[in-house]
C-alpha atoms as a PDB file:
ATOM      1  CA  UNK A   1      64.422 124.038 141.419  1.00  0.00           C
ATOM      2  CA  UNK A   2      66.664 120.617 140.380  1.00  0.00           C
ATOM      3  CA  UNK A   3      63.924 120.194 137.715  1.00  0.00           C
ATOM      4  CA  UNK A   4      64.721 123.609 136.011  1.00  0.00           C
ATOM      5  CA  UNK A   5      68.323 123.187 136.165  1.00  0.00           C
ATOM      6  CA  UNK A   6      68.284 119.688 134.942  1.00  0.00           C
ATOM      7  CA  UNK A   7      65.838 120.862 131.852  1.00  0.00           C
ATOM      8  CA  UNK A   8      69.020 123.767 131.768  1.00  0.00           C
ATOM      9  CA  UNK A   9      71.280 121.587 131.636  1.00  0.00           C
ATOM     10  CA  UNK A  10      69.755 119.242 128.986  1.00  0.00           C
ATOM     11  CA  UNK A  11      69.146 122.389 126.833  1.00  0.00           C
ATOM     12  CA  UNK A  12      73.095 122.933 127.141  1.00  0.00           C
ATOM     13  CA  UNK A  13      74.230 119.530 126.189  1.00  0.00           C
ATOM     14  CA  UNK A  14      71.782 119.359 123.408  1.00  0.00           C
ATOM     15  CA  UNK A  15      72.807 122.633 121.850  1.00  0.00           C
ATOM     16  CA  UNK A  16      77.003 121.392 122.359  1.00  0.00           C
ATOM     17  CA  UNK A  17      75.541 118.191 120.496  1.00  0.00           C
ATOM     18  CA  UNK A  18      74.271 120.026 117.915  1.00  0.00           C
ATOM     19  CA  UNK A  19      76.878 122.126 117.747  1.00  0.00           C
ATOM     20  CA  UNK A  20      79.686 119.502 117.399  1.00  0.00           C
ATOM     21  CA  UNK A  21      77.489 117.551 114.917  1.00  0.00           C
ATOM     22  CA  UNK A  22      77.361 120.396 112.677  1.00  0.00           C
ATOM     23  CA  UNK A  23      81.128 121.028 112.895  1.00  0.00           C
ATOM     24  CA  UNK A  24      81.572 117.287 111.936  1.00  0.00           C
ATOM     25  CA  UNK A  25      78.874 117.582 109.120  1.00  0.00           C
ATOM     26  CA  UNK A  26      80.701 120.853 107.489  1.00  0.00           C
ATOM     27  CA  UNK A  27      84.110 119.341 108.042  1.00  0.00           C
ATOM     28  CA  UNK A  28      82.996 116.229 106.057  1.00  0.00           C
ATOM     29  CA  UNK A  29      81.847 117.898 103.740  1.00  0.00           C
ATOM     30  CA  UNK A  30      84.349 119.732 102.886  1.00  0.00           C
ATOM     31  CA  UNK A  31      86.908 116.572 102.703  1.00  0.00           C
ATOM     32  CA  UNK A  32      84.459 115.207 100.016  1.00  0.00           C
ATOM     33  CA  UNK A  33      84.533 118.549  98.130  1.00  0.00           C
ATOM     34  CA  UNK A  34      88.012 118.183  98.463  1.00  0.00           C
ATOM     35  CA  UNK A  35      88.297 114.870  97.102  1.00  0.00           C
ATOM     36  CA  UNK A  36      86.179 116.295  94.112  1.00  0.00           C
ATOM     37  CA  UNK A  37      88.290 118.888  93.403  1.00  0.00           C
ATOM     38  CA  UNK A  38      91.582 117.456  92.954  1.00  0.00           C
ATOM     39  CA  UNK A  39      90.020 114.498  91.061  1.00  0.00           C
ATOM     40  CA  UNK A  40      88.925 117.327  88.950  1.00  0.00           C
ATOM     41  CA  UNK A  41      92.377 118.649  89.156  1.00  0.00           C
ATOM     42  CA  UNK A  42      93.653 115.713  88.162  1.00  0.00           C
ATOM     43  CA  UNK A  43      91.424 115.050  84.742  1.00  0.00           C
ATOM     44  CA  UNK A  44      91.615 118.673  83.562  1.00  0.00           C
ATOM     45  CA  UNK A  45      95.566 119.457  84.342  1.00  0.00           C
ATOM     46  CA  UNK A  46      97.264 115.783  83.636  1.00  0.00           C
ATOM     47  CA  UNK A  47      96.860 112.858  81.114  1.00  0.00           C
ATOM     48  CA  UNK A  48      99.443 110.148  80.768  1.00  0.00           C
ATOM     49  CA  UNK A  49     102.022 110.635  78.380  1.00  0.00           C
ATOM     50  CA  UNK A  50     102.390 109.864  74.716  1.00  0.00           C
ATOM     51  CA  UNK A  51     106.172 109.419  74.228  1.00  0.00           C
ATOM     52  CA  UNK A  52     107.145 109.593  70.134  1.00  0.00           C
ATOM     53  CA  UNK A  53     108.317 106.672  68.946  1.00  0.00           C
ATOM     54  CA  UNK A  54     110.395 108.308  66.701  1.00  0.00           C
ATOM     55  CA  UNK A  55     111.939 110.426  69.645  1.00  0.00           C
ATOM     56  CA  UNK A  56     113.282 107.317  71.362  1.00  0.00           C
ATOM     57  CA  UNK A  57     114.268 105.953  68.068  1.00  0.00           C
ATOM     58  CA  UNK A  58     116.710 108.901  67.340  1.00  0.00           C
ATOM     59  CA  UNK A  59     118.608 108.698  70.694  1.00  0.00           C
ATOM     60  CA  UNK A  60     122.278 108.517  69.364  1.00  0.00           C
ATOM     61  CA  UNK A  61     124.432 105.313  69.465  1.00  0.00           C
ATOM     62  CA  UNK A  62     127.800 104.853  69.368  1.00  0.00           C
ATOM     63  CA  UNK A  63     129.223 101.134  68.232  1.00  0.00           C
ATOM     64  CA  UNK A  64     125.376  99.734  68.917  1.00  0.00           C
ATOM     65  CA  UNK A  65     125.500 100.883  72.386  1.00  0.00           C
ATOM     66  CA  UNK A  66     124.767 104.612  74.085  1.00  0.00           C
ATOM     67  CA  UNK A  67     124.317 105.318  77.877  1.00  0.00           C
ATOM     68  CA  UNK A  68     122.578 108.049  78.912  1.00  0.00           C
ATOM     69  CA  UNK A  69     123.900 107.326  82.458  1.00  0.00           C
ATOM     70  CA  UNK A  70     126.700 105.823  83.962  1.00  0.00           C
ATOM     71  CA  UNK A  71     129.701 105.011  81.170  1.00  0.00           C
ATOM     72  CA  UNK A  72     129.273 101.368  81.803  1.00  0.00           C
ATOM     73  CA  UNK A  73     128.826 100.639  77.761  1.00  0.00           C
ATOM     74  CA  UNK A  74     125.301  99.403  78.303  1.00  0.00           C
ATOM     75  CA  UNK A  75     122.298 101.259  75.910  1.00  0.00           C
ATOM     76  CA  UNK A  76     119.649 102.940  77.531  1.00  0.00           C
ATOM     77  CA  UNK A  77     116.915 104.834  76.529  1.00  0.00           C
ATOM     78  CA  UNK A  78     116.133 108.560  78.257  1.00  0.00           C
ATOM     79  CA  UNK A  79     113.428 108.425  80.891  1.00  0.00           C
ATOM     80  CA  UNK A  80     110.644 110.660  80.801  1.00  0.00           C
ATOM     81  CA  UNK A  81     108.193 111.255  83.143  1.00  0.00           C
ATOM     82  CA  UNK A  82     105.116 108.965  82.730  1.00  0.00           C
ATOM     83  CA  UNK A  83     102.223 111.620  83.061  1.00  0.00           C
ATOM     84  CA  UNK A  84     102.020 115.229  81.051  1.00  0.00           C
ATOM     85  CA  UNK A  85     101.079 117.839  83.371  1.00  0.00           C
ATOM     86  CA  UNK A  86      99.342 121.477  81.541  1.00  0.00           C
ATOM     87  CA  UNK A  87     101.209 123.929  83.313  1.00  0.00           C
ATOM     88  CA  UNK A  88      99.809 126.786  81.191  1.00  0.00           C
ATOM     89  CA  UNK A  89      96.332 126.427  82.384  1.00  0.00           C
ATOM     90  CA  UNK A  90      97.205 125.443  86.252  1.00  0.00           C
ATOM     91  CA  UNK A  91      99.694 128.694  86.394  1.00  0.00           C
ATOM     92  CA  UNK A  92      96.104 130.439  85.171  1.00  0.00           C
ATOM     93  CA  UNK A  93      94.394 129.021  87.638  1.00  0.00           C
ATOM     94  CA  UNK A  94      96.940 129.791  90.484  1.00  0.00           C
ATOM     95  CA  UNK A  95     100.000 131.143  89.799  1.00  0.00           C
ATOM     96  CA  UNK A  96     101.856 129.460  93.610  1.00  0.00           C
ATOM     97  CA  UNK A  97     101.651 126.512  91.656  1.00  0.00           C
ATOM     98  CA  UNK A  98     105.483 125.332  91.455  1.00  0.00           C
ATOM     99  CA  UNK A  99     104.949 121.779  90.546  1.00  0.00           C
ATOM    100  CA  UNK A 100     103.030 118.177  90.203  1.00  0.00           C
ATOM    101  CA  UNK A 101     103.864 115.780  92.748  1.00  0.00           C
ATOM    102  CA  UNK A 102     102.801 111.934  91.686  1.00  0.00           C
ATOM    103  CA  UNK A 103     103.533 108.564  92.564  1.00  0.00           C
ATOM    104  CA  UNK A 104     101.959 105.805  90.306  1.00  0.00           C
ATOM    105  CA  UNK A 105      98.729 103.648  91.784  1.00  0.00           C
ATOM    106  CA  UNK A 106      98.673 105.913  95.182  1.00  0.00           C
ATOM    107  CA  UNK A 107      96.210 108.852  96.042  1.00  0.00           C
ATOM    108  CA  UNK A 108      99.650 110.748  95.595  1.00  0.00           C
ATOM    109  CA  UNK A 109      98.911 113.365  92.378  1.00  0.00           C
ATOM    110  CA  UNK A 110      98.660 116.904  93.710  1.00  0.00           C
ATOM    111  CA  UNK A 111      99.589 120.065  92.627  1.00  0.00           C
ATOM    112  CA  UNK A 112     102.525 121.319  94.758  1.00  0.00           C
ATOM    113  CA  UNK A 113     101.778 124.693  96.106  1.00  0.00           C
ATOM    114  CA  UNK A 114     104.086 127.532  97.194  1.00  0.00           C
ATOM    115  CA  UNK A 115     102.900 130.411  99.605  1.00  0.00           C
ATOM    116  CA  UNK A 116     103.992 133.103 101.248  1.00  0.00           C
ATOM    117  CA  UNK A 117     104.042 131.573 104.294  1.00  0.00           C
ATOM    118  CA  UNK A 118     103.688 128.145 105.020  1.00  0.00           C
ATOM    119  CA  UNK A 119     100.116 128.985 106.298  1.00  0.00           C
ATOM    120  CA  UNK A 120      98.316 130.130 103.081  1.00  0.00           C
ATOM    121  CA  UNK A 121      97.775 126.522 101.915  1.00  0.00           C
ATOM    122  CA  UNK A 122      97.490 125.053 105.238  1.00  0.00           C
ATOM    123  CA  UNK A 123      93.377 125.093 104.845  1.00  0.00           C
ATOM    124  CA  UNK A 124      93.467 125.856 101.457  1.00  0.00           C
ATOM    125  CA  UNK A 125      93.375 124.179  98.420  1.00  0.00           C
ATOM    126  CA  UNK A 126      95.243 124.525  95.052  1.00  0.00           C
ATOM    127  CA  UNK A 127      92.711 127.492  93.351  1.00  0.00           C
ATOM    128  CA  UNK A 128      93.180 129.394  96.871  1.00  0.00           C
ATOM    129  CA  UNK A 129      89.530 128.270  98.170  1.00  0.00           C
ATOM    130  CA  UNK A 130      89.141 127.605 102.054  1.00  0.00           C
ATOM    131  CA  UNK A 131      89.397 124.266 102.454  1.00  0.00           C
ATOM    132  CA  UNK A 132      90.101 121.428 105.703  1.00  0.00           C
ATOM    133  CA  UNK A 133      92.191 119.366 103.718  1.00  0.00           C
ATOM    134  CA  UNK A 134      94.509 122.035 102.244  1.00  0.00           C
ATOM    135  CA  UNK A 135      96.988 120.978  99.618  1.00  0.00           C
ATOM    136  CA  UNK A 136     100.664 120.084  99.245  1.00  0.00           C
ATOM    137  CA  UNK A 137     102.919 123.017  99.745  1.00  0.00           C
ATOM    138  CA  UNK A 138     106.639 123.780  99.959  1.00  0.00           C
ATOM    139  CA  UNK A 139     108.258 125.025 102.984  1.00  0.00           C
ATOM    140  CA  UNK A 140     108.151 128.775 102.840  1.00  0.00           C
ATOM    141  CA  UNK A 141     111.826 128.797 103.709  1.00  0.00           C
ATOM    142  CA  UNK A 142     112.630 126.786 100.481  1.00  0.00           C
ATOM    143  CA  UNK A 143     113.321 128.616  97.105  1.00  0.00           C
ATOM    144  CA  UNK A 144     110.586 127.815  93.881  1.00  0.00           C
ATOM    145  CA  UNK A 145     111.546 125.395  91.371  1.00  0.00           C
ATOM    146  CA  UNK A 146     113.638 123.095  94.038  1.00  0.00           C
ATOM    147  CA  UNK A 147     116.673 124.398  93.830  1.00  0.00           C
ATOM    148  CA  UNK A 148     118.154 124.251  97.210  1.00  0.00           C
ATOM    149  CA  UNK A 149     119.799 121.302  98.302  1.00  0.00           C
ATOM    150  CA  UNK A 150     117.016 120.050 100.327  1.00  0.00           C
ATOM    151  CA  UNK A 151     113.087 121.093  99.783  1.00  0.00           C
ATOM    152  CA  UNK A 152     110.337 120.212 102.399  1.00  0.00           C
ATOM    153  CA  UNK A 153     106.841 119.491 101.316  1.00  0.00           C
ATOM    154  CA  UNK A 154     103.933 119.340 103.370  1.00  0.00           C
ATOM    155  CA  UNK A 155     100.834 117.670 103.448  1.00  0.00           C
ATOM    156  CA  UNK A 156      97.643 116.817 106.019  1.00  0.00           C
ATOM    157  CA  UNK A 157      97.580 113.641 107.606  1.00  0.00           C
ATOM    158  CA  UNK A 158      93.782 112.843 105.834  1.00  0.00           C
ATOM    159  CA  UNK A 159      91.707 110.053 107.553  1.00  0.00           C
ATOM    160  CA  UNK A 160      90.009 109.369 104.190  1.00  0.00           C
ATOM    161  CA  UNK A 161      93.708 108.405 103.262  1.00  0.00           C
ATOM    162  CA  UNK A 162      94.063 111.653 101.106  1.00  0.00           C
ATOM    163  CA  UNK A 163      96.922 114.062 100.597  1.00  0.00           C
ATOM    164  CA  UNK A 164     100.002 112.548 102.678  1.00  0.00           C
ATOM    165  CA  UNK A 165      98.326 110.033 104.767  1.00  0.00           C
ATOM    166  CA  UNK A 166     100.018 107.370 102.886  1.00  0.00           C
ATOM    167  CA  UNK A 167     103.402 108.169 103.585  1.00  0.00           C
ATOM    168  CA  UNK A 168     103.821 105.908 106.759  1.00  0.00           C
ATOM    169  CA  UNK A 169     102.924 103.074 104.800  1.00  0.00           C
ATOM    170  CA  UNK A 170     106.674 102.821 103.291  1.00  0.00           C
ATOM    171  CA  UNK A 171     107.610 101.568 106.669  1.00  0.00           C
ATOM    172  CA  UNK A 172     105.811  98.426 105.137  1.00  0.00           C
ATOM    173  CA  UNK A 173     108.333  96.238 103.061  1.00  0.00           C
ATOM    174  CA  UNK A 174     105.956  95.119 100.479  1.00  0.00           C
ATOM    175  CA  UNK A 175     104.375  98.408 100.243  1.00  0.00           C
ATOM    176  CA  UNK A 176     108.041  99.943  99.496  1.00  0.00           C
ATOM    177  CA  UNK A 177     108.940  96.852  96.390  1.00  0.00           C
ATOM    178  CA  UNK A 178     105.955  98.570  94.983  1.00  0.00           C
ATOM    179  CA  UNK A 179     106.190 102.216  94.894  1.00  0.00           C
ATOM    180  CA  UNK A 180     110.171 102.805  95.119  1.00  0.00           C
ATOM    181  CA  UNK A 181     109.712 105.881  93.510  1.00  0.00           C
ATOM    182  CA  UNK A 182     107.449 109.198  93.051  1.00  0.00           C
ATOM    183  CA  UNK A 183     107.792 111.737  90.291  1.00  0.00           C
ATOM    184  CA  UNK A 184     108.127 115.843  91.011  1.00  0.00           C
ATOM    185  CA  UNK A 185     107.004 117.346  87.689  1.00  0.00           C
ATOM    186  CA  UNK A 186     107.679 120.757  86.677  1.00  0.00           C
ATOM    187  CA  UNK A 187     107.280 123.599  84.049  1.00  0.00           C
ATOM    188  CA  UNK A 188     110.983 123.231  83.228  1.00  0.00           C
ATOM    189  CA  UNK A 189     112.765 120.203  84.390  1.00  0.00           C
ATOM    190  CA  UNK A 190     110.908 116.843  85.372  1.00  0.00           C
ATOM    191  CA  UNK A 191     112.842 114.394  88.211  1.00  0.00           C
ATOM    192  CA  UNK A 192     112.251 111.067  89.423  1.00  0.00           C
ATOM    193  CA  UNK A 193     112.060 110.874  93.025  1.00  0.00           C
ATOM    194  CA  UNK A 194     114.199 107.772  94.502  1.00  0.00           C
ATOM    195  CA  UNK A 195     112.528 106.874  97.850  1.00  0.00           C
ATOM    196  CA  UNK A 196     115.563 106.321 100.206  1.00  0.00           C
ATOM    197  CA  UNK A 197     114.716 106.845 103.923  1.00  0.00           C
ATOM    198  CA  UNK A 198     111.517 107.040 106.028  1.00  0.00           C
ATOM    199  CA  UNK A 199     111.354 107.684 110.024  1.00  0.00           C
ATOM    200  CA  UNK A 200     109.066 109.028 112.804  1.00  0.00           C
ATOM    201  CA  UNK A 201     110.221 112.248 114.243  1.00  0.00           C
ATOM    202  CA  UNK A 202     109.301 115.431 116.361  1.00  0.00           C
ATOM    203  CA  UNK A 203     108.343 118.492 114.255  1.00  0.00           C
ATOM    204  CA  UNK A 204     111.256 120.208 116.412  1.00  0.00           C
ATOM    205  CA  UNK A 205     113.489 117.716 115.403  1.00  0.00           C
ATOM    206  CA  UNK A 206     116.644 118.628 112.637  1.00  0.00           C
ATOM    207  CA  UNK A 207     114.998 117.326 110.075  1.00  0.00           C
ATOM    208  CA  UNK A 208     113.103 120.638 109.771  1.00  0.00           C
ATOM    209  CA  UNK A 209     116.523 122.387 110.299  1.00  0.00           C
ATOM    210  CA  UNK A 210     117.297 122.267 106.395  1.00  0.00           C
ATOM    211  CA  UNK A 211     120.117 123.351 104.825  1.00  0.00           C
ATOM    212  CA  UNK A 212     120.356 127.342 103.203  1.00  0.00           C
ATOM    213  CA  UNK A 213     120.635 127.778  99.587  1.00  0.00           C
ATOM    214  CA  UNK A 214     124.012 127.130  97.985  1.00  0.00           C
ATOM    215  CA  UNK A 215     125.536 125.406 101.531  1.00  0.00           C
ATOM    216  CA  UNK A 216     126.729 121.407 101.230  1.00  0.00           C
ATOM    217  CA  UNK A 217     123.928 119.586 102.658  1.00  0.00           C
ATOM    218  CA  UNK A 218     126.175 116.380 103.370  1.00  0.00           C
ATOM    219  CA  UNK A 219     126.008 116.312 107.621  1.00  0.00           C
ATOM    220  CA  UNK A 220     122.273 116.884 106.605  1.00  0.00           C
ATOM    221  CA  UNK A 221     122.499 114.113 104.703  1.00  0.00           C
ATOM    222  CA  UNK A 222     123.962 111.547 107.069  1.00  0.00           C
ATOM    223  CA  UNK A 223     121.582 112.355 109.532  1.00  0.00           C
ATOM    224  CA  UNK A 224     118.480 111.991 107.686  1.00  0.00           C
ATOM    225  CA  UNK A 225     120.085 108.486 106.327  1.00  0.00           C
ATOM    226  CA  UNK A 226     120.929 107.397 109.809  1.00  0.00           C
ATOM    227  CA  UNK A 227     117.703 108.527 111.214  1.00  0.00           C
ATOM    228  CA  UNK A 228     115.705 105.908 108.752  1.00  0.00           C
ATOM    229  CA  UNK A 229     113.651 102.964 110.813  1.00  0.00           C
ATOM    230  CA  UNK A 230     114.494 101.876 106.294  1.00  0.00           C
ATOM    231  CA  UNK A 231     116.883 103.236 104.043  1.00  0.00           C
ATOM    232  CA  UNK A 232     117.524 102.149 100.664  1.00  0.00           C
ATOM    233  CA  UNK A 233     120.822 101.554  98.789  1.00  0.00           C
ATOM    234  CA  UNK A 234     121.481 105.406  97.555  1.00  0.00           C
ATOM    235  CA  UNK A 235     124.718 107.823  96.547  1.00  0.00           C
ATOM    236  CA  UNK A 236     123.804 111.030  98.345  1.00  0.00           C
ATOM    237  CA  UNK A 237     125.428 113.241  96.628  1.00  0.00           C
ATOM    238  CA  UNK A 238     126.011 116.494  97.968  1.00  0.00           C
ATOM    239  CA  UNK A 239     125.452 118.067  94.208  1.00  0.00           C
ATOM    240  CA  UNK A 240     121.965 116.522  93.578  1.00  0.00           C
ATOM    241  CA  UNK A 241     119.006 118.013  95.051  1.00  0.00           C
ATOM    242  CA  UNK A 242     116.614 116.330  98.086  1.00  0.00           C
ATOM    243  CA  UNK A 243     112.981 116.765  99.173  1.00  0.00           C
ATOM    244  CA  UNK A 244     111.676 115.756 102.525  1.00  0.00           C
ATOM    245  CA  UNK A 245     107.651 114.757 102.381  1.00  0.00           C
ATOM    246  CA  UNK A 246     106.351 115.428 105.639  1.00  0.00           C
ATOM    247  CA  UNK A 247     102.187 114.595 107.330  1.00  0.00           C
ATOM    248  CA  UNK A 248     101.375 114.532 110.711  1.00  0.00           C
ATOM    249  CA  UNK A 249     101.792 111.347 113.070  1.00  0.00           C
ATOM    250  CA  UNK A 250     100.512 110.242 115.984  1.00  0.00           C
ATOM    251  CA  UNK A 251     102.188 108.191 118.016  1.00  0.00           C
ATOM    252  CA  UNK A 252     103.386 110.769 120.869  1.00  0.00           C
ATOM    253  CA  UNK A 253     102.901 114.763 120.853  1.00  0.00           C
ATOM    254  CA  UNK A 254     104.052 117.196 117.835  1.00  0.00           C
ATOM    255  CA  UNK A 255     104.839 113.870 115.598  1.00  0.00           C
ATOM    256  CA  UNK A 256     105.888 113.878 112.370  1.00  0.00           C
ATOM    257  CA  UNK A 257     105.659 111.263 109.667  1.00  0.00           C
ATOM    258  CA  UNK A 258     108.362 111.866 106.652  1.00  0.00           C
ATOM    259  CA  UNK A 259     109.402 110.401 103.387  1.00  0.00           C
ATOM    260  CA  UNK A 260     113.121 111.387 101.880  1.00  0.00           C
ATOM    261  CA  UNK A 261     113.591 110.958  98.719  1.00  0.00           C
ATOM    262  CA  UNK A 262     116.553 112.143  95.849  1.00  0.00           C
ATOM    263  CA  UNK A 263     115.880 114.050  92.715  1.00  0.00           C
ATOM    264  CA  UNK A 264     116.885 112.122  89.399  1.00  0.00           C
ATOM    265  CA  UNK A 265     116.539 114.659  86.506  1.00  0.00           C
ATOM    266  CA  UNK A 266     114.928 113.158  83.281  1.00  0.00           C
ATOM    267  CA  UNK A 267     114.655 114.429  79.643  1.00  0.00           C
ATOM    268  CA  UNK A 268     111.569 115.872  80.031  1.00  0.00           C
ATOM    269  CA  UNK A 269     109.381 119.137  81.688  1.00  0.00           C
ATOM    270  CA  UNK A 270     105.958 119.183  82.471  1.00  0.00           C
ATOM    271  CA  UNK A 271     105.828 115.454  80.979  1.00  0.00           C
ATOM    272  CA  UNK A 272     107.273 116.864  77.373  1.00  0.00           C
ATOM    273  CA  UNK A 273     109.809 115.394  76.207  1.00  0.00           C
ATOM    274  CA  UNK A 274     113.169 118.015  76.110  1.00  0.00           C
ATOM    275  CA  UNK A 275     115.258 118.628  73.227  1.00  0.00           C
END
């Protein structure tokens, strides 16, 4: 009798072995096709950009010196974004695409997504195949092309180090002197990202509590900038617009990881340089 429920048992525990092996197998292997595919993503949609000298060279000066930012008298060039991004072929491909999100020497360089619901690219990737590692995607409360005040992106907390992993390493002060700042890249209007503020939170917290299109985001503001374990010498101003990178922690239940950073328009969309 114990012998026949022991070889039961055994039968049990070999088949839940199996079982979980193979769920570890196909979830592996779909992080290394996803790692393919964006690499892919990557070579076919972007390319670093080939800024005319000749379009630098005809930026207007007055008296020897021209500012295209703050009238302090001192001659600066426009900034551009540093990689071109085909936004004609990736709309083809998947028409939620609203923008590129990259940040120079970093896994960071995704296509942004935005669903219907902040589900459809949970455990999918970027040309709508099922997919573990899903892709970077925009709050479905948030309006396309980032123009509310304050736009939340999402992304998986990868082990391999993939999608947003990376974002708890600007808690690191060395890691921060190095990457101050990502780039959003879209089919009409380009932005540097200026990385300001960076914190642990709940994913009940206010952070998520973001404010409506067209309201003044400044108590939002505050307490995003006085929630940062870092924050960075910024002007938030309540006219500029904000996004809020967020990945999953773990250092107590429902944790959240996120990155705050401002949007600094350049003279250029999709990488191309703007008339």
């Amino acid at each position: 009798m114990w012998k026949k429920i022991r070889r039961i048992l055994m039968i049990v525990l070999a088949a839940v072995f199996l079982f979980c092996g193979g769920t570890v197998a196909v979830v592996q292997h779909q992080y290394a096709v996803s790692k393919r595919l964006y690499r892919a993503a990557s070579e076919s949609f972007t390319a670093p950009a080939q800024l005319s000298a000749q379009k630098t060279s005809e930026t207007p000066k007055t008296e020897g010196k021209t500012s295209t930012g703050p009238n302090d008298g001192i001659f600066r060039l426009p900034e551009y974004a540093p990689i071109k991004v085909d936004f004609e072929s990736l709309l083809k491909v998947n028409k939620d695409v609203d923008g590129w999100i990259y940040c120079p020497d970093t896994v960071i360089d995704y296509p942004v997504m935005h669903g219907l619901s902040n589900d459809t690219y949970l455990h999918h990737s970027y040309d709508r195949t099922p997919n573990a590692s899903g892709s970077i995607f925009v709050d479905e409360r948030n309006q396309r092309n980032f123009v509310d005040p304050v736009s939340i992106l999402y992304g998986h907390h990868m082990a391999s180090g993939a999608m947003f992993a990376t974002l708890d390493w600007w808690s690191l002060p060395s890691y921060r002197e190095e990457h101050p700042v990502m780039w959003l890249l879209t089919p009409t209007q380009d932005y540097k990202v200026e990385l300001y503020s960076a914190y642990n939170t709940s994913a009940y917290s206010d952070t998520y509590a973001i404010p409506a299109y067209g309201s003044d985001p400044t108590e939002y503001l505050a307490k995003a900038y006085a929630s940062g374990a870092w924050n960075a010498d910024i002007n938030l101003d309540p006219t500029a617009h904000y996004i809020v990178m967020s990945t999953c922690a773990y250092m107590f239940e429902d944790a959240r990881s996120v990155l705050h950073g401002k949007l600094i328009p350049v003279m250029s969309a999709g990488g191309v340089p703007l008339d």
